[in-house]
Protein backbone atom coordinates (compact mmCIF):
# COMPACT_ATOMS: atom_id res chain seq x y z
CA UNK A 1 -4.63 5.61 9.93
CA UNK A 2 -2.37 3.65 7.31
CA UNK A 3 0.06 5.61 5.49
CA UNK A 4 0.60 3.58 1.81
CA UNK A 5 3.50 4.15 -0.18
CA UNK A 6 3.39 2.61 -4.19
CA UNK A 7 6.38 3.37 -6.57
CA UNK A 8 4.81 1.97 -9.68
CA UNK A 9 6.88 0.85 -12.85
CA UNK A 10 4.69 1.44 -15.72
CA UNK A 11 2.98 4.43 -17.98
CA UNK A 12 2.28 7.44 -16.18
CA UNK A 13 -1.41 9.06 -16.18
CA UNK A 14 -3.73 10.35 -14.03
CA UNK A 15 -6.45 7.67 -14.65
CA UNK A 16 -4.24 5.25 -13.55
CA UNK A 17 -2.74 7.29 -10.63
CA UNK A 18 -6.47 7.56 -9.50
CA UNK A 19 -6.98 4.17 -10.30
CA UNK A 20 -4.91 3.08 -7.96
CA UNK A 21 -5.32 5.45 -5.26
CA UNK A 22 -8.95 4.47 -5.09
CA UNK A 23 -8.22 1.03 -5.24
CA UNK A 24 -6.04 1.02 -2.61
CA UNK A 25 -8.27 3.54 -0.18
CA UNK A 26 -11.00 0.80 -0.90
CA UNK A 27 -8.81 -2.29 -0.17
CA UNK A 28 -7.57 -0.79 2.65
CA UNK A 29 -10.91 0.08 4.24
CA UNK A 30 -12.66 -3.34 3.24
CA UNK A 31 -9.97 -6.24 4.13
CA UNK A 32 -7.80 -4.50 6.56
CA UNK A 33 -11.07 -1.85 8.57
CA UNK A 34 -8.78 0.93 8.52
CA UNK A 35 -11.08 4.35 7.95
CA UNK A 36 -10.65 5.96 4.45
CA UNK A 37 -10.91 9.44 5.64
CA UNK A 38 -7.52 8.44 7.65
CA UNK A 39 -5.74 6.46 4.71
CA UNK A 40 -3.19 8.25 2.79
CA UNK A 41 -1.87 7.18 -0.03
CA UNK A 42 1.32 8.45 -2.20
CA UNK A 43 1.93 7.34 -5.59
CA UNK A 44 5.75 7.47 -7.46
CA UNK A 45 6.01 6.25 -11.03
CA UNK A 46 10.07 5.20 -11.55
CA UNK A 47 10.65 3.95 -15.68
CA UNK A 48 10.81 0.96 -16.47
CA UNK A 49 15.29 2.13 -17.38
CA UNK A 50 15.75 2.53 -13.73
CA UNK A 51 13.64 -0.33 -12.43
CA UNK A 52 16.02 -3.59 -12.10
CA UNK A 53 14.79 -7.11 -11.10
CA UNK A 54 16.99 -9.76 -11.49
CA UNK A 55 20.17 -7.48 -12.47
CA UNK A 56 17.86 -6.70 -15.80
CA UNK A 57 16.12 -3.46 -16.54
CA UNK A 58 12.54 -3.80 -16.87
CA UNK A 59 12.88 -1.71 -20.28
CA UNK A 60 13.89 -5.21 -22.08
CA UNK A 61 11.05 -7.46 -20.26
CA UNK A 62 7.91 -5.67 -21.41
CA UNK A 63 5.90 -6.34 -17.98
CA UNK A 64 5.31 -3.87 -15.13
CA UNK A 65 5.72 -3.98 -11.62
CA UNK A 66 5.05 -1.95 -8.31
CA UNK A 67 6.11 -2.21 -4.67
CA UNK A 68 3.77 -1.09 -1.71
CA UNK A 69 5.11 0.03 1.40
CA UNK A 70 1.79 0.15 3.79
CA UNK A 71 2.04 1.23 7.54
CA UNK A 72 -0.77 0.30 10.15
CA UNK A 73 -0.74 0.25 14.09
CA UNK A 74 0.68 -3.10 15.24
CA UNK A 75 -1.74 -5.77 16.78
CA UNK A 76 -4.77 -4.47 14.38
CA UNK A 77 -4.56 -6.77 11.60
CA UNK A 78 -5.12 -10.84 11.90
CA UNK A 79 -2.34 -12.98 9.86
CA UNK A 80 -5.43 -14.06 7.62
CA UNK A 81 -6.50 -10.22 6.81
CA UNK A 82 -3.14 -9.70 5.97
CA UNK A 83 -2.62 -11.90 3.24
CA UNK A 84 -5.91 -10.96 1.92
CA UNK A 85 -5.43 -7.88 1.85
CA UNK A 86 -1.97 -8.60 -0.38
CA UNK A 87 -3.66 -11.08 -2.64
CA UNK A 88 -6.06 -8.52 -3.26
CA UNK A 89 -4.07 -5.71 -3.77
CA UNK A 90 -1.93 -7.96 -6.36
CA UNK A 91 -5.11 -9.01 -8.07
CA UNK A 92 -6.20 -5.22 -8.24
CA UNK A 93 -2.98 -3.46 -9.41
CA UNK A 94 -2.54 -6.15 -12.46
CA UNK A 95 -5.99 -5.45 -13.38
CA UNK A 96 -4.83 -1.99 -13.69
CA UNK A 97 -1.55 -2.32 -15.02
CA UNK A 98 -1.50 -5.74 -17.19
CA UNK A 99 1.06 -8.22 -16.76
CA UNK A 100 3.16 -7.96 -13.72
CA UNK A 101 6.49 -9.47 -12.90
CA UNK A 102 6.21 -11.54 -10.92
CA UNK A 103 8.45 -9.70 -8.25
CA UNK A 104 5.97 -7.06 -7.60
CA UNK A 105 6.33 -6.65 -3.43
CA UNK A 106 3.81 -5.43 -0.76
CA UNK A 107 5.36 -4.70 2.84
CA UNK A 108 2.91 -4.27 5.55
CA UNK A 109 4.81 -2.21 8.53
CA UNK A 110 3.34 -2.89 11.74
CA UNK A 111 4.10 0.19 13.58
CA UNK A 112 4.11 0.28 17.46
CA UNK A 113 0.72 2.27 18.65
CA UNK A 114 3.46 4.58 20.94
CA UNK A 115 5.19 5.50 17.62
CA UNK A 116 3.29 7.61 15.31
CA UNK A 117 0.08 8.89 15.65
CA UNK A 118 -1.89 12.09 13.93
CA UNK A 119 -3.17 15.70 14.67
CA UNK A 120 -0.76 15.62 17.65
CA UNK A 121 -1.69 12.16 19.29
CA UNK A 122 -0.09 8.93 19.17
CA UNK A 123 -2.20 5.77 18.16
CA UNK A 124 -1.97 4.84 22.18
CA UNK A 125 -3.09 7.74 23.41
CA UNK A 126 -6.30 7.49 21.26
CA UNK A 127 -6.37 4.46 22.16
CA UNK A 128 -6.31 4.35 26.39
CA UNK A 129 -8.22 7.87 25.81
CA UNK A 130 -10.54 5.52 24.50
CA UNK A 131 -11.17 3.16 26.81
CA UNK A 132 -11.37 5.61 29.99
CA UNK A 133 -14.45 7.32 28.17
């Protein structure tokens, strides 16, 4: 049940929105086993005027950039899934969105299973529900 957060600095459509949504579903289900009908992902475009890396707008440098926030139930992903799954996800959105500076960022929030659940249920209750079945 990952929740993904992107705030994307380049042009605005909805190919690429669904470009990226899919790609990100996908990646999500493939490197990390998370189940796509649980992923959801929410897309924010930000111009390149308000977008700052290195105290310089990204208006004058002519690249784009993104930064994912992802969220998944601690103790589920292996160190080596992890930075496969951000390689990836690199690789994908700069197929996507052309050159990338360099300081494009994915977070991966490990979330305690007692925290946050859906449809009423924490990820802990699933998951000793679970196991007394």
């Amino acid at each position: 049940m990952p929740y993904l957060n992107a705030r994307i600095c380049a042009p605005q459509s909805p190919e690429t929105t669904n470009k990226i949504a899919d790609f990100l579903t996908e990646l999500t289900a493939e490197v990390l086993g998370k189940k796509k009908e649980l992923t959801s992902v929410a897309i924010e475009y930000v111009s390149a005027s308000e977008w700052f890396i290195g105290g310089t707008s990204l208006d004058s440098q002519g690249l784009a950039t993104f930064y994912l926030d992802i969220k998944i139930t601690e103790g589920t992903n292996t160190k080596n899934q992890k930075a496969d799954y951000i390689q990836k996800v690199f690789a994908a959105f700069e197929s996507v969105l052309g050159s990338l500076n360099p300081a494009s960022y994915i977070v991966i929030h490990e979330v305690r299973a007692d925290s946050w659940g859906y449809e009423g249920a924490t990820q802990e209750f699933r998951y000793i529900k679970g196991k007394t079945l």
